[in-house]
N, C-alpha and C. Protein backbone atom coordinates (compact mmCIF):
# COMPACT_ATOMS: atom_id res chain seq x y z
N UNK A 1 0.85 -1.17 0.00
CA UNK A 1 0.00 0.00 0.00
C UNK A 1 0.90 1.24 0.00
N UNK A 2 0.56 2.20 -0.94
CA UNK A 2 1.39 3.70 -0.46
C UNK A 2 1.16 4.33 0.69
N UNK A 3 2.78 5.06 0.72
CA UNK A 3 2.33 5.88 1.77
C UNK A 3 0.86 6.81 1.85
N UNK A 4 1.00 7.49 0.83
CA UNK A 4 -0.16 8.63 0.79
C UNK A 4 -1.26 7.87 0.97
N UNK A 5 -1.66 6.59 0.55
CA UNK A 5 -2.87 5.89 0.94
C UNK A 5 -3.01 5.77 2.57
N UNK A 6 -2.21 5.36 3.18
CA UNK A 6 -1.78 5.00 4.54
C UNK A 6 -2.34 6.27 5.30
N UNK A 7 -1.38 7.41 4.74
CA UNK A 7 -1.41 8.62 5.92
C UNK A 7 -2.53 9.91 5.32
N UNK A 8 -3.17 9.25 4.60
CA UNK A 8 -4.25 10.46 3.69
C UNK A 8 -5.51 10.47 5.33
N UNK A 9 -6.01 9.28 5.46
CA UNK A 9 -7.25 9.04 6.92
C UNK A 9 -6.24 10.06 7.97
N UNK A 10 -5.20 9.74 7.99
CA UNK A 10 -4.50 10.47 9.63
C UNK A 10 -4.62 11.96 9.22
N UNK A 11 -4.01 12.29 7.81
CA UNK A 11 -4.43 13.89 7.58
C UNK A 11 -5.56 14.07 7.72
N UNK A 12 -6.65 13.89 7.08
CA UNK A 12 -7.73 14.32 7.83
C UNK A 12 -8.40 13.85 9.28
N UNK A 13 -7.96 12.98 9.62
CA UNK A 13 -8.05 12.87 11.37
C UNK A 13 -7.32 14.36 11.99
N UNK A 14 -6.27 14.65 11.53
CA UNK A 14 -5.67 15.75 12.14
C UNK A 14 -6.02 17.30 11.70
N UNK A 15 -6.54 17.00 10.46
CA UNK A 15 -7.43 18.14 9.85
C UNK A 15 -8.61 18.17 11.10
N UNK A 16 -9.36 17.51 11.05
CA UNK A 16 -10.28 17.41 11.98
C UNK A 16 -10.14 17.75 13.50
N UNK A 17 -8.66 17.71 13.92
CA UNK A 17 -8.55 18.58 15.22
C UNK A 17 -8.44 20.02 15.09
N UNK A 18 -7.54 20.12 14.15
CA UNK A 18 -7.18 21.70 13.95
C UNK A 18 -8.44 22.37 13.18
N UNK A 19 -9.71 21.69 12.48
CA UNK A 19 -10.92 22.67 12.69
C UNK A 19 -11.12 22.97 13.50
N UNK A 20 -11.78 21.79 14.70
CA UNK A 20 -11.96 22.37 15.84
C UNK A 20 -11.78 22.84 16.59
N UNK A 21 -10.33 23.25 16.61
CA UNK A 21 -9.06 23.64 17.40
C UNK A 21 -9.91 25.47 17.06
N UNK A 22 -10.02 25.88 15.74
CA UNK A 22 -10.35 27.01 15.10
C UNK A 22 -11.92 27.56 15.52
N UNK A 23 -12.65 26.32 15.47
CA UNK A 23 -14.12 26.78 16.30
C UNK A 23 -13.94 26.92 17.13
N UNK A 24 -13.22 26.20 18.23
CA UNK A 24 -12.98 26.44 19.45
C UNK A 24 -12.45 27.84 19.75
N UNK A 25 -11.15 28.79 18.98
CA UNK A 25 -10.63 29.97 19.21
C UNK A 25 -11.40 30.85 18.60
N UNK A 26 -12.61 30.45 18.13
CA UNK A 26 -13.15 31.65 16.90
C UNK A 26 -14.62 31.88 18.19
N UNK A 27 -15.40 30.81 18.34
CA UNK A 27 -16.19 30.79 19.65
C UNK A 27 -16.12 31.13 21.15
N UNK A 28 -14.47 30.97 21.86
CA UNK A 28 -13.63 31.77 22.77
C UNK A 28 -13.73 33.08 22.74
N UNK A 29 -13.30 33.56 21.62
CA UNK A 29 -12.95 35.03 21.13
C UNK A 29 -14.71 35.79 21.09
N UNK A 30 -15.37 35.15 20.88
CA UNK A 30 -17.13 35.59 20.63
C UNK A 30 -17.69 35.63 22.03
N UNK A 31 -17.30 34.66 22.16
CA UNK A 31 -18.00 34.81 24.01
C UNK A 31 -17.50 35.70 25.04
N UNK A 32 -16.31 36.20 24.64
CA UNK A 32 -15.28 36.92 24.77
C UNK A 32 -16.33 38.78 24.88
N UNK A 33 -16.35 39.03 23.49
CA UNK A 33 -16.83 40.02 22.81
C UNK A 33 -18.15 40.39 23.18
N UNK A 34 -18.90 39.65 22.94
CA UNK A 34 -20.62 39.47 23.90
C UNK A 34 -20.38 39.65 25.32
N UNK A 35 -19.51 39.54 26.34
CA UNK A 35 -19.57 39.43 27.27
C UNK A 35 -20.25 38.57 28.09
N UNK A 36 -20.24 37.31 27.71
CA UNK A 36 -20.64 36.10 28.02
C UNK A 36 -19.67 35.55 29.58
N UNK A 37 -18.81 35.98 29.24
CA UNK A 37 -17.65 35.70 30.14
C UNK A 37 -16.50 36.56 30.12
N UNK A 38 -15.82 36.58 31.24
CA UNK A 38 -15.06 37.67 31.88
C UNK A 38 -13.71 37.53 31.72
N UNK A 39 -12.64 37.65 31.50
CA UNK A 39 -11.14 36.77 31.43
C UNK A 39 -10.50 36.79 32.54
N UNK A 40 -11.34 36.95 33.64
CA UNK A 40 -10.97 36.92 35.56
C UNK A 40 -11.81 35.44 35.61
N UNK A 41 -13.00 36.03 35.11
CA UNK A 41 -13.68 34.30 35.12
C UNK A 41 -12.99 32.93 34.40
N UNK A 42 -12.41 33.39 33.34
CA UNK A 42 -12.05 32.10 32.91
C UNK A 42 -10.30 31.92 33.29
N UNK A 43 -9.79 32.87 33.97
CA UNK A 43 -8.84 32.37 34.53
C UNK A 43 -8.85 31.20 35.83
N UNK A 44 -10.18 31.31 36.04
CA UNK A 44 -10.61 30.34 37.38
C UNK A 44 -10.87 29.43 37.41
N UNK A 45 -10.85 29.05 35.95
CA UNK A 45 -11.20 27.65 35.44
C UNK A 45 -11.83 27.49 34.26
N UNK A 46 -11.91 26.46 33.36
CA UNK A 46 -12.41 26.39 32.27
C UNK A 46 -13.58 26.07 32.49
N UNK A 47 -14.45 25.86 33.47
CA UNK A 47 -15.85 25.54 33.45
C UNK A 47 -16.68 26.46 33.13
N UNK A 48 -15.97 28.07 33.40
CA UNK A 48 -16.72 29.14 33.51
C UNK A 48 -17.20 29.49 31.92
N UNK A 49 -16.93 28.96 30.89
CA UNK A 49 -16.86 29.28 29.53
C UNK A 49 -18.72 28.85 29.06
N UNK A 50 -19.13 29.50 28.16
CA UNK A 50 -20.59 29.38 28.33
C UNK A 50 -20.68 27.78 27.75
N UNK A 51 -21.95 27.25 28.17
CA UNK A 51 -21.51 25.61 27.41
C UNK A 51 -21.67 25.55 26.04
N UNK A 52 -22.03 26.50 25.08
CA UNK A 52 -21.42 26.28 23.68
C UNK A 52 -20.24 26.27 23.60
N UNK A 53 -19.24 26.96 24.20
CA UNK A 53 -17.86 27.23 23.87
C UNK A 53 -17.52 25.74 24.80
N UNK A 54 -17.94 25.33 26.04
CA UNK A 54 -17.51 24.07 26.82
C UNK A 54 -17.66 22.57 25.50
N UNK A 55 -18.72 22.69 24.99
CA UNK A 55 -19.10 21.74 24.11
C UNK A 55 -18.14 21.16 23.34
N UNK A 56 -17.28 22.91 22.23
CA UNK A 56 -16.39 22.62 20.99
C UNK A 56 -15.35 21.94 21.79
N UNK A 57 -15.02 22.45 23.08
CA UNK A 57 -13.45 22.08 24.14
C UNK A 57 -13.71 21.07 24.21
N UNK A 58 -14.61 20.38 24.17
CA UNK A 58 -14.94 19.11 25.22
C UNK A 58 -14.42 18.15 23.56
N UNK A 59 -15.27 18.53 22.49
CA UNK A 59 -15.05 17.33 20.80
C UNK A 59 -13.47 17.82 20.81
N UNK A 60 -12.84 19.06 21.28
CA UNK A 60 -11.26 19.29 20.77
C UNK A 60 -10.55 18.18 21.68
N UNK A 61 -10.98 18.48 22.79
CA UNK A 61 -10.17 17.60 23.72
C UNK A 61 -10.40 15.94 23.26
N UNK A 62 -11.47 15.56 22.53
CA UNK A 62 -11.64 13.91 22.74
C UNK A 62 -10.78 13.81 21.52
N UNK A 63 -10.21 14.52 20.79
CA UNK A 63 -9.54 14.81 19.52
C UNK A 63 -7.92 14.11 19.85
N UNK A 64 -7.61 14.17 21.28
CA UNK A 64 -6.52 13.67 21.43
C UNK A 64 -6.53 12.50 22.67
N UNK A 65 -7.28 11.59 22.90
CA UNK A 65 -7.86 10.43 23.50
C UNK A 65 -7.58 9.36 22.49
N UNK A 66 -8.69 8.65 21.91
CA UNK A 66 -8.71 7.97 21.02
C UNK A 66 -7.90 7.82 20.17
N UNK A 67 -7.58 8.96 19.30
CA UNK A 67 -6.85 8.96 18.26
C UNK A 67 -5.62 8.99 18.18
N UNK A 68 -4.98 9.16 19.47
CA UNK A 68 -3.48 9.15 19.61
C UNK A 68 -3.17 7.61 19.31
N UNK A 69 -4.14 6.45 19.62
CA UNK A 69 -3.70 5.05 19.32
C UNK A 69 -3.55 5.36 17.97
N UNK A 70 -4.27 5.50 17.27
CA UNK A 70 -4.60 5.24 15.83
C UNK A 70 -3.41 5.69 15.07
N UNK A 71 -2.96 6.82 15.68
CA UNK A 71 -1.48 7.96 15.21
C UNK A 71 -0.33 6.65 15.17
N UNK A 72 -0.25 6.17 16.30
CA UNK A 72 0.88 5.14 16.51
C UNK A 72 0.50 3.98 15.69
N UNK A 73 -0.24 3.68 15.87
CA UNK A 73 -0.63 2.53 14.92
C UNK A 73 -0.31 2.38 12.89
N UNK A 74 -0.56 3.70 12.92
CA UNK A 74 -0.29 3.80 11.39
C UNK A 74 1.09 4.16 11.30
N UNK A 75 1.79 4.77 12.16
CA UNK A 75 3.65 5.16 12.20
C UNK A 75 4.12 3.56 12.29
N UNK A 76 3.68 2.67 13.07
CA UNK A 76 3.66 1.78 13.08
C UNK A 76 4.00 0.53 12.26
N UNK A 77 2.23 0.54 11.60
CA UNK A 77 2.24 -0.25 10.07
C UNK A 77 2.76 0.79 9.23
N UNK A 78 3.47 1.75 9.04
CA UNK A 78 4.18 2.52 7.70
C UNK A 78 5.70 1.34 7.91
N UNK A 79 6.25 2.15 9.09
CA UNK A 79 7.58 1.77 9.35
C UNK A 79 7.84 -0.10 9.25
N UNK A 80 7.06 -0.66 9.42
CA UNK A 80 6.85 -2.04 9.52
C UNK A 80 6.42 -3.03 8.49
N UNK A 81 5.89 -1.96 7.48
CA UNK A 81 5.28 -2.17 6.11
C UNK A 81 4.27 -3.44 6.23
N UNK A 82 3.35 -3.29 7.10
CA UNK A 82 2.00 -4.15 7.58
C UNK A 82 0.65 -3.36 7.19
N UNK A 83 0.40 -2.13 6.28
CA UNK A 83 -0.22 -1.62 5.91
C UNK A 83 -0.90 -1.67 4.71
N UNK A 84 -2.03 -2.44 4.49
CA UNK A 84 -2.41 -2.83 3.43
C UNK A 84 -3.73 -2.21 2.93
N UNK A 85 -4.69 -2.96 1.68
CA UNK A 85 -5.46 -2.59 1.49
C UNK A 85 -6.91 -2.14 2.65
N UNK A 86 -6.86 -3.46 3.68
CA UNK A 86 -7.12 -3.74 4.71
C UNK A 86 -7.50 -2.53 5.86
N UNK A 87 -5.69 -2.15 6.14
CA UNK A 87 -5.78 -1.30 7.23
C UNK A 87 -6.01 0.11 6.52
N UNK A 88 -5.94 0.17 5.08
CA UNK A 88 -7.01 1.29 4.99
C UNK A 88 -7.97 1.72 4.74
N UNK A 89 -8.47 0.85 4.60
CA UNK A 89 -9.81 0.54 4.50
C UNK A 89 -10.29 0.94 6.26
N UNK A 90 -10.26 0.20 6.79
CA UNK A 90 -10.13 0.16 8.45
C UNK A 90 -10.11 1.96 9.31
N UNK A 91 -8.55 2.50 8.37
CA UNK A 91 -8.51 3.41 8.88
C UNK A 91 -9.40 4.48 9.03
N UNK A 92 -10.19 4.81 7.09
CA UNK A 92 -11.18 4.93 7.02
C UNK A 92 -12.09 4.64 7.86
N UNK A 93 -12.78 3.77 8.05
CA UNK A 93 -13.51 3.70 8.95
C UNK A 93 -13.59 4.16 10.10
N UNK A 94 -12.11 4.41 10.91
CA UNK A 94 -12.23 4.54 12.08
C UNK A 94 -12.19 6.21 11.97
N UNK A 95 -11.89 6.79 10.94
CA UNK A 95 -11.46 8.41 11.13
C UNK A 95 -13.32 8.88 10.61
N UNK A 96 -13.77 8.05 9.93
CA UNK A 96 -15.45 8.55 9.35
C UNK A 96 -16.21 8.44 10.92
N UNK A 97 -15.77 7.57 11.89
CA UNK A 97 -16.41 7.41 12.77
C UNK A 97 -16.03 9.03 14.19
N UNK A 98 -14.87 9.24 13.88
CA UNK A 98 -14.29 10.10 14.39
C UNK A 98 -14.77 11.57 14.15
N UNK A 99 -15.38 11.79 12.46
CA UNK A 99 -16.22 12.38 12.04
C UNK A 99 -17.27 12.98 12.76
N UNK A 100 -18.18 11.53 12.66
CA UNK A 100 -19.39 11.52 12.78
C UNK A 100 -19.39 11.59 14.21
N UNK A 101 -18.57 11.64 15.05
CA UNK A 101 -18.60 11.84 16.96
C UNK A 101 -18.73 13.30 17.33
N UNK A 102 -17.34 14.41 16.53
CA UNK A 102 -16.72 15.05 16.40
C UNK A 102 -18.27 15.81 16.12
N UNK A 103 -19.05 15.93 15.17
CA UNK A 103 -19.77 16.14 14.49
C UNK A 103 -21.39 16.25 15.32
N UNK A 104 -21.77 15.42 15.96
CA UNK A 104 -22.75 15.01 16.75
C UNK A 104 -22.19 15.64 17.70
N UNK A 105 -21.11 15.91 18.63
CA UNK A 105 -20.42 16.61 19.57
C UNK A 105 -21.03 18.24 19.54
N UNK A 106 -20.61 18.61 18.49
CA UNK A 106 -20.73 20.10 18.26
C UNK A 106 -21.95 20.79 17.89
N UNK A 107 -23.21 19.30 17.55
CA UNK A 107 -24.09 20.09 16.75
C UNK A 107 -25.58 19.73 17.99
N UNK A 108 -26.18 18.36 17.78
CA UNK A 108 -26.66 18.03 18.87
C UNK A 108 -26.57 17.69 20.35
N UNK A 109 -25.29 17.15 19.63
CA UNK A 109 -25.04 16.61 21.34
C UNK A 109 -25.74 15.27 22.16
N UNK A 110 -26.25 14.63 21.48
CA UNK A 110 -27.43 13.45 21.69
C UNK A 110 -26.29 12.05 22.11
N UNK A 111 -26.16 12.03 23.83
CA UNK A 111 -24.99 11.49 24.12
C UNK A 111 -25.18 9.86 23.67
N UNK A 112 -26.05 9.48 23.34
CA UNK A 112 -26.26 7.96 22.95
C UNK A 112 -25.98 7.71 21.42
N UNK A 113 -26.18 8.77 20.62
CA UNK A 113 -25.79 8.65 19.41
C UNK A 113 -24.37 9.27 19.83
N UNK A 114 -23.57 9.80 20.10
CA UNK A 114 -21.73 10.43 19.88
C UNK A 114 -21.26 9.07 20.68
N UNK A 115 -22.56 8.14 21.52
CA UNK A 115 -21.56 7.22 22.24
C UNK A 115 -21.86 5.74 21.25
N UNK A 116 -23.22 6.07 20.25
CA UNK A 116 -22.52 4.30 19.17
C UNK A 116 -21.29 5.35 18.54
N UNK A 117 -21.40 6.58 17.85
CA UNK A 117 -20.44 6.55 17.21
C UNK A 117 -18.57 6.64 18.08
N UNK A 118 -18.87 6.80 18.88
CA UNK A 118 -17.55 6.74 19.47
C UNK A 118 -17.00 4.73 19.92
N UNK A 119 -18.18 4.25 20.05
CA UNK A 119 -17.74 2.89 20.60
C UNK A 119 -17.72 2.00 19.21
N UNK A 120 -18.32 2.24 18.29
CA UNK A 120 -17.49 2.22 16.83
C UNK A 120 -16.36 2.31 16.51
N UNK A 121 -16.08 3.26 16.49
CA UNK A 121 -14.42 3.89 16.67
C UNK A 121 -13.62 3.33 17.54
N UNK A 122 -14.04 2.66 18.99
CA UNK A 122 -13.32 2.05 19.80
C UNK A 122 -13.29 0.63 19.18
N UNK A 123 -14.31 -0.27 18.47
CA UNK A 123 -13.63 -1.22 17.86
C UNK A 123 -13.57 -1.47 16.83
N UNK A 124 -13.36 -0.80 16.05
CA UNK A 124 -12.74 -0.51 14.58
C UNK A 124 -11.28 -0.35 15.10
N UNK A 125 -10.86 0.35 15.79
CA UNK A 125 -9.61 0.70 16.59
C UNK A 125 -8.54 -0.74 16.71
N UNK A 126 -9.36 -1.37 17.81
CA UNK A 126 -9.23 -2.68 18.48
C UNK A 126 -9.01 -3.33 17.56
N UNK A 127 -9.66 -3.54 16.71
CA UNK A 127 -9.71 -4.79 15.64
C UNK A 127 -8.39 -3.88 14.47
N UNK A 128 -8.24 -2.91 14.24
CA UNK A 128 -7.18 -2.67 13.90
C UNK A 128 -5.56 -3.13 14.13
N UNK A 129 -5.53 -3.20 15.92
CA UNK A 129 -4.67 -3.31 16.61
C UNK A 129 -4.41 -4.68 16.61
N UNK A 130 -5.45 -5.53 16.66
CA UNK A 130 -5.60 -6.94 16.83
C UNK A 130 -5.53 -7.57 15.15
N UNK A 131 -5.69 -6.93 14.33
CA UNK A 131 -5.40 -7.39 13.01
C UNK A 131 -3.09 -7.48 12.56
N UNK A 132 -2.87 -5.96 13.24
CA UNK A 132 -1.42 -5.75 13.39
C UNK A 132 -0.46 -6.25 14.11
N UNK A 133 -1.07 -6.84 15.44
CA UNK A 133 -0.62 -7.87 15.99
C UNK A 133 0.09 -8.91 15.61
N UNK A 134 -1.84 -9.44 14.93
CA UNK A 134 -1.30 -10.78 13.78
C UNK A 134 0.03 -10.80 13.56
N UNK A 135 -0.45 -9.80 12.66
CA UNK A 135 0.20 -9.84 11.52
C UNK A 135 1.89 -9.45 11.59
N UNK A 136 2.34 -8.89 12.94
CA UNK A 136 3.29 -8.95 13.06
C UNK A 136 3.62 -10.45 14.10
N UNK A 137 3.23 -10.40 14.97
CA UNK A 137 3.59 -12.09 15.44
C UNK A 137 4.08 -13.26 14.48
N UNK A 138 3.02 -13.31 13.76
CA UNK A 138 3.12 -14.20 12.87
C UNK A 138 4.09 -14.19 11.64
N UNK A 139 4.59 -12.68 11.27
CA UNK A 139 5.36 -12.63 10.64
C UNK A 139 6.97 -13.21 10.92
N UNK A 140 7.22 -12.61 12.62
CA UNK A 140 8.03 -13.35 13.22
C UNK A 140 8.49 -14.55 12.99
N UNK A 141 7.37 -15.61 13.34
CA UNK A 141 7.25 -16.45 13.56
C UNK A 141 7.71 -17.45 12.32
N UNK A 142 7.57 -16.60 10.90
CA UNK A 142 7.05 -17.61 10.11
C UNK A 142 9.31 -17.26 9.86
N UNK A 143 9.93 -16.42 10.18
CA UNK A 143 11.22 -16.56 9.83
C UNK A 143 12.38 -17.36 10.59
């Protein structure tokens, strides 16, 4: 598999933080301006932020949970050359699911739907990990 096939899902996995990274500073800065909040108040803690602006923090922050496996995992199968049609296919999957969390996070918020799509993502993940395993054990094994 090519690289660019491999690391195209992680660019936009990481695209996908640094949007939100941008709603998050563009919504800060607004709540800011409205006087929603005070910058004495939010030195006191991040709770004080109105919960639209708590909401985007909350999808930025899950932005680096989950997906930090997935980061290693593909540095991983690059360097190891265990990256196939398979794991990108897979990867896909797991970054559309990352999407669709990310997405439901910011807009509804409907914690039973961000939690199939997040426990999706947790084993799409898994079964990623457990496919690379294999496939390295066994590679071992077979020399």
């Amino acid at each position: 598999m090519s690289v660019t096939a491999v690391l195209l899902p992680v660019f936009v996995q990481v695209g996908l933080a640094f949007l939100l990274l941008l709603r998050l500073g563009s919504s800060r800065v607004a709540a800011l301006r409205r006087g929603e909040v005070k910058t004495g108040d939010i030195a006191l803690g991040e709770r004080n932020w109105p919960k639209r602006v708590l909401q985007l923090q909350n999808a930025f922050h899950n932005q680096f949970e989950l997906p930090v496996l997935f980061y290693a995992l593909a540095a991983l199968a690059l360097v190891t050359r265990k990256a196939d049609v398979l794991f990108v296919v897979m990867a896909w999957m797991f970054v559309a699911t990352r999407l669709v969390h990310a997405y439901i996070h910011t807009t509804s918020n409907r914690v039973i739907w961000r939690f199939q799509a997040f426990a999706a993502g947790v084993l799409i993940l898994a079964a990623m990990w457990i496919v690379f395993g294999f496939r390295i054990f066994f590679a071992e094994a077979a020399i």
